[in-house]
Protein backbone atom coordinates (compact mmCIF):
# COMPACT_ATOMS: atom_id res chain seq x y z
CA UNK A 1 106.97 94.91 56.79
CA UNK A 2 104.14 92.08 57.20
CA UNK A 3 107.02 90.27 59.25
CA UNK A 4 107.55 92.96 61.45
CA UNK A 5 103.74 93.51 62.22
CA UNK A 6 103.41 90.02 63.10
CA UNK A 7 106.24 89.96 65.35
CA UNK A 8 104.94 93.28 66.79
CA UNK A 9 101.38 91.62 67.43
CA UNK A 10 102.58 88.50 68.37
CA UNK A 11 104.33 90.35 71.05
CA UNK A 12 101.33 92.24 72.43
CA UNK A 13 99.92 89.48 72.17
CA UNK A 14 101.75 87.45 74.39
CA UNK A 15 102.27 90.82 76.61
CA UNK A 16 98.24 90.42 77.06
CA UNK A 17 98.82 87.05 77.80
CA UNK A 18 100.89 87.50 81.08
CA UNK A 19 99.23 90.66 82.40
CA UNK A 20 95.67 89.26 82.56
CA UNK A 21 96.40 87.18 84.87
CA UNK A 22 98.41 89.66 86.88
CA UNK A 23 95.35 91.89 86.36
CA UNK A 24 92.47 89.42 87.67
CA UNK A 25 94.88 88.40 90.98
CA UNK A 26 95.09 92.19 91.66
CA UNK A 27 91.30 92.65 91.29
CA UNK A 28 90.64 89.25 93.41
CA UNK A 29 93.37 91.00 95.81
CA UNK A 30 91.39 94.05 95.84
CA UNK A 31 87.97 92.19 96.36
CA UNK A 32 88.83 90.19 99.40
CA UNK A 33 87.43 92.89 101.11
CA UNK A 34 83.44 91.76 100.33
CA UNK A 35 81.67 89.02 102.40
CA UNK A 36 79.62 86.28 101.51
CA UNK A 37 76.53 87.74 103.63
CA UNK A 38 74.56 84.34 103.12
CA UNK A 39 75.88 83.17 106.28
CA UNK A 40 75.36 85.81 108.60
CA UNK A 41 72.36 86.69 111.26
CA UNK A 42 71.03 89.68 112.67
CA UNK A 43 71.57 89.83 116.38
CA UNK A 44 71.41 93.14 117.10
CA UNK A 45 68.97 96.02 116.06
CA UNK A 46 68.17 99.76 117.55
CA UNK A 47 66.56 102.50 116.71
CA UNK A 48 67.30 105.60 118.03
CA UNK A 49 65.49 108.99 117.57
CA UNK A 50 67.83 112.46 118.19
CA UNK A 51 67.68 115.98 117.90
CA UNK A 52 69.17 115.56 114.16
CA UNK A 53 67.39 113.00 113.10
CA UNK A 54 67.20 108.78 113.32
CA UNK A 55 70.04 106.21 113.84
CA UNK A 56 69.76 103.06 113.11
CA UNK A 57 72.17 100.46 114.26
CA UNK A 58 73.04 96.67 113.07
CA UNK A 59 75.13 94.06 114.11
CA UNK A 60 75.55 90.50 111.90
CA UNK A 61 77.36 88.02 113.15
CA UNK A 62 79.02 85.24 111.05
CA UNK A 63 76.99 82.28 111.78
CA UNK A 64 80.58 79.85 111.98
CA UNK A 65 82.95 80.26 114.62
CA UNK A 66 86.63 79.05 113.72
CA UNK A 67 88.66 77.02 115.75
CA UNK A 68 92.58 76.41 114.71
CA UNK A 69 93.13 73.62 117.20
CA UNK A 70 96.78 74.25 116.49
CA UNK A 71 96.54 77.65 118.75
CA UNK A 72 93.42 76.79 120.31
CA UNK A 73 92.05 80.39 119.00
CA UNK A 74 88.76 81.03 118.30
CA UNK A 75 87.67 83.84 115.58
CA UNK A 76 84.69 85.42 115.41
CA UNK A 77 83.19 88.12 112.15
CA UNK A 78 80.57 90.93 112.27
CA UNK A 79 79.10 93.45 110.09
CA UNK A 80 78.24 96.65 112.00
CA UNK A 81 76.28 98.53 110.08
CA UNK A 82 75.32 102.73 110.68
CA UNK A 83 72.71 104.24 109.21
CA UNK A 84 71.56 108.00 109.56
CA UNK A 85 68.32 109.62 108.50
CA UNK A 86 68.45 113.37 109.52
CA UNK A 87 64.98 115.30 109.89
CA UNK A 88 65.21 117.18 106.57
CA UNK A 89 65.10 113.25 104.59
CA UNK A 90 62.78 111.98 107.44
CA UNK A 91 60.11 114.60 106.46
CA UNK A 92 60.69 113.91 102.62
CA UNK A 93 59.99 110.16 103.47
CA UNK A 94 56.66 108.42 103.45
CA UNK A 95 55.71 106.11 106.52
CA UNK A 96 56.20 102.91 104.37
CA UNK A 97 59.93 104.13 103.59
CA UNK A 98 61.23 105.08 107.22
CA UNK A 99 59.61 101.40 107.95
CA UNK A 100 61.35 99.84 105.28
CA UNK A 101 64.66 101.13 106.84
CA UNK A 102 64.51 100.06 109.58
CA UNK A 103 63.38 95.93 109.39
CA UNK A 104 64.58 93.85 111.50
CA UNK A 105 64.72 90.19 109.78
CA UNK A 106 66.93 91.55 106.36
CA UNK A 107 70.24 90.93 105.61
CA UNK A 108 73.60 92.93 104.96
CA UNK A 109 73.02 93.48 101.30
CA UNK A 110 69.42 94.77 101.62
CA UNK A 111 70.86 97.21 104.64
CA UNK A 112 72.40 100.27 103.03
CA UNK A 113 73.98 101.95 106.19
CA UNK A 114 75.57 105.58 105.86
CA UNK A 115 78.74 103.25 107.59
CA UNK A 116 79.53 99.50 107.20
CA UNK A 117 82.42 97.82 108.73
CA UNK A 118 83.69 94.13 108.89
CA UNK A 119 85.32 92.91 112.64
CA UNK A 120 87.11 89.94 113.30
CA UNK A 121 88.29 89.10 116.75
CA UNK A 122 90.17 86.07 118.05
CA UNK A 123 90.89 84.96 121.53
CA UNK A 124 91.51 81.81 124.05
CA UNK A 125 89.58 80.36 126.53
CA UNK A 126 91.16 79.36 129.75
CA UNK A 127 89.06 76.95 131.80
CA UNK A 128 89.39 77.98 135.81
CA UNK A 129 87.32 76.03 138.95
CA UNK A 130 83.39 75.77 138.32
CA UNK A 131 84.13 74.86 134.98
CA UNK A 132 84.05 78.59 134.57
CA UNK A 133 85.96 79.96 130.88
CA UNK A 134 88.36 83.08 131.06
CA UNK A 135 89.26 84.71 128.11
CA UNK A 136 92.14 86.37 126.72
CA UNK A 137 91.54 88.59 124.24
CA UNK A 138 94.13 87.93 120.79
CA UNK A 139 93.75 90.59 118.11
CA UNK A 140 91.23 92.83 116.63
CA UNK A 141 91.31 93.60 113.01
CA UNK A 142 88.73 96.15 111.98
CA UNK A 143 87.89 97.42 107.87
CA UNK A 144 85.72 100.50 106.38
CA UNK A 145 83.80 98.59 103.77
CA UNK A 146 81.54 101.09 102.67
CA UNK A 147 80.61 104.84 103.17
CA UNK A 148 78.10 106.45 101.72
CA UNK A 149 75.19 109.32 102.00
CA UNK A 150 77.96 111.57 101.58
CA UNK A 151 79.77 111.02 104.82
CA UNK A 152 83.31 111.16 105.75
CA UNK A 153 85.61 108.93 108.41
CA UNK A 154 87.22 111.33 110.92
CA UNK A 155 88.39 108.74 113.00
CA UNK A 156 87.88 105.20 113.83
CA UNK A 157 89.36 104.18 117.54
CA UNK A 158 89.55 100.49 118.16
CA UNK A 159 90.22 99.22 121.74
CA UNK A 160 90.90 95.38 123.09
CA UNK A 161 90.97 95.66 126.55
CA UNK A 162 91.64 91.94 128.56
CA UNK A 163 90.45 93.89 132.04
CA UNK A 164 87.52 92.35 134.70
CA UNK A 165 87.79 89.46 137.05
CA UNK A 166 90.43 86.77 136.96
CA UNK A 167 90.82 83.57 138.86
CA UNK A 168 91.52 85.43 142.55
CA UNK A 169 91.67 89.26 141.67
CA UNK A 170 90.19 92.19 139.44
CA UNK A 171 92.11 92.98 136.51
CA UNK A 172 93.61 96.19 134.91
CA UNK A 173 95.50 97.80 132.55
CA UNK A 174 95.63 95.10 130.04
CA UNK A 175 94.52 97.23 126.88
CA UNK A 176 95.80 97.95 123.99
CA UNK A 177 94.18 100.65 121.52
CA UNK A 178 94.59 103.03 118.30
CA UNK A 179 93.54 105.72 116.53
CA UNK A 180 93.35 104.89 112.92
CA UNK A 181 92.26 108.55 112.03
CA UNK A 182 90.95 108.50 108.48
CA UNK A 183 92.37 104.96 107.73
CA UNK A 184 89.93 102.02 106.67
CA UNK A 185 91.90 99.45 108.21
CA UNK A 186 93.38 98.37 110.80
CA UNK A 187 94.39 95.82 114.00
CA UNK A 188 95.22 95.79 117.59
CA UNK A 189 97.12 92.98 119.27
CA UNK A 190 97.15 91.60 123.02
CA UNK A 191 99.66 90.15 124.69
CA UNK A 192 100.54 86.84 125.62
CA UNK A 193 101.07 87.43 129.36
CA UNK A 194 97.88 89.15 130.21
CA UNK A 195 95.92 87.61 132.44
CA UNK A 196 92.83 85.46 131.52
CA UNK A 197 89.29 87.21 132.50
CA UNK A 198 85.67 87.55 131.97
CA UNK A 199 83.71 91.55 132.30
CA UNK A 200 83.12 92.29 135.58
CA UNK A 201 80.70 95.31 133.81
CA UNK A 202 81.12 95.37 129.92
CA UNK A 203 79.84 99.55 130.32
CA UNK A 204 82.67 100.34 132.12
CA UNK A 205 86.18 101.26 131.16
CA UNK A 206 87.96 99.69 134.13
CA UNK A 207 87.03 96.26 134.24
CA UNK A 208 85.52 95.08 131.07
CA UNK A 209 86.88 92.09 129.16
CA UNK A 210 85.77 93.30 125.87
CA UNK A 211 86.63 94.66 122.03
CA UNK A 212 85.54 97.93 121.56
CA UNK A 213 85.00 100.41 118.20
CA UNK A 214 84.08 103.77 117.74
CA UNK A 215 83.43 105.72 114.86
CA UNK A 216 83.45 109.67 114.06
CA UNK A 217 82.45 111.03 110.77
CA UNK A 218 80.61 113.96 109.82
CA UNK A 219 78.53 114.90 106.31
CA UNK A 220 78.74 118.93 105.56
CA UNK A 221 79.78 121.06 108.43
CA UNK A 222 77.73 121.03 110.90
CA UNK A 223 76.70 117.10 111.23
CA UNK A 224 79.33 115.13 113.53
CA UNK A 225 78.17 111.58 114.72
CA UNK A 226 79.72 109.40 117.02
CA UNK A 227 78.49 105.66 117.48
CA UNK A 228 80.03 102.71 119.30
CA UNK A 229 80.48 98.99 119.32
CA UNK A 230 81.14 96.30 121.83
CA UNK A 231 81.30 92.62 122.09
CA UNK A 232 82.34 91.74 125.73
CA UNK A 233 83.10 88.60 127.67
């Protein structure tokens, strides 16, 4: 019997042995979602009072840009960060805690927003007369990394549009775009063959050169928000 509970043990033993591994890759797998928020900067803050409340946006920006000289692609990484105070928790607040929401100098892990998301973009530079630099616009890969006050993701639409001025003409219809509905993820891809370009006006649909995000969500019934992002070229 002793035999046969030492075999038994050994073998959970060694069972152990060859999941935790398993087990730790799947939770690193699962955790390559966080950032190292050290090395990003603030370079973007607003305030904005509405009938429902306050909204206050941030943008971080990844402080390295990387270059694969192989493709000659650069990518670039943000943190775009929502965060919504409607009147009912405004007038509950004291002065000193509506200030201390909205600072300007903090960084990602002191900023609970309602909505954080990571973006990554890539693209080439094309170099035309003037030593002036064209761009054409690679992928866009967006992630949901936290949500919380009790809101819910409706929709996320992510756009990368490769449309403004090129060497001799204006440029259109060079987007690409999706929907991801209630997904937390997701990436859009240009094309090879588009056409090189800088914004000709980054606020309008037609001709900017730019990545674009949008997010709905709403918390209870009646509270529907819809906020935007934009990095154009």
């Amino acid at each position: 019997m002793k035999k046969i509970m030492m075999k038994l043990l050994t073998a959970v033993f060694m069972l152990l042995t060859v999941l935790q591994p398993v087990h730790a890759r799947e939770k690193a797998n699962t955790e390559t979602f966080s950032t190292d928020y050290s090395n990003y900067e603030l370079i973007d803050s607003s305030v904005k009072h509405t009938e429902k409340g306050l909204t206050i946006k941030k943008t971080f920006k990844d402080k390295n840009i990387q270059y694969n000289s192989l493709t000659d692609e650069y990518t670039e990484s943000y943190i775009f960060a929502v965060k919504y105070l409607d009147n009912d928790e405004l007038s509950q607040m004291t002065k000193t805690e509506t200030l201390r929401a909205i600072p300007g100098s903090e960084y990602p892990p002191f900023f609970y927003g309602s909505i954080t998301t990571n973006v990554t973009f890539s693209y080439t530079q094309v170099y035309g007369s003037n030593n002036v630099k064209y761009y054409r616009l690679n992928t866009l890969s967006y992630a949901v990394s936290g949500v919380y006050d009790g809101f819910i993701i409706l929709d996320s639409y992510i756009e990368i549009a490769n449309n403004g001025v090129g060497n001799v003409s204006i440029v259109t219809g060079q987007t690409q775009h999706d929907h991801l509905g209630t997904s937390t993820s997701g990436t859009v891809n240009g094309i090879s063959s588009w056409t090189p370009s800088i914004s000709i006006d980054p606020d309008m649909n037609i001709t900017a050169t730019r990545f674009y995000v949008q997010i709905n969500a709403k918390r209870g019934t009646n509270s529907n928000y819809s906020e935007s992002w934009m990095r154009s070229f």
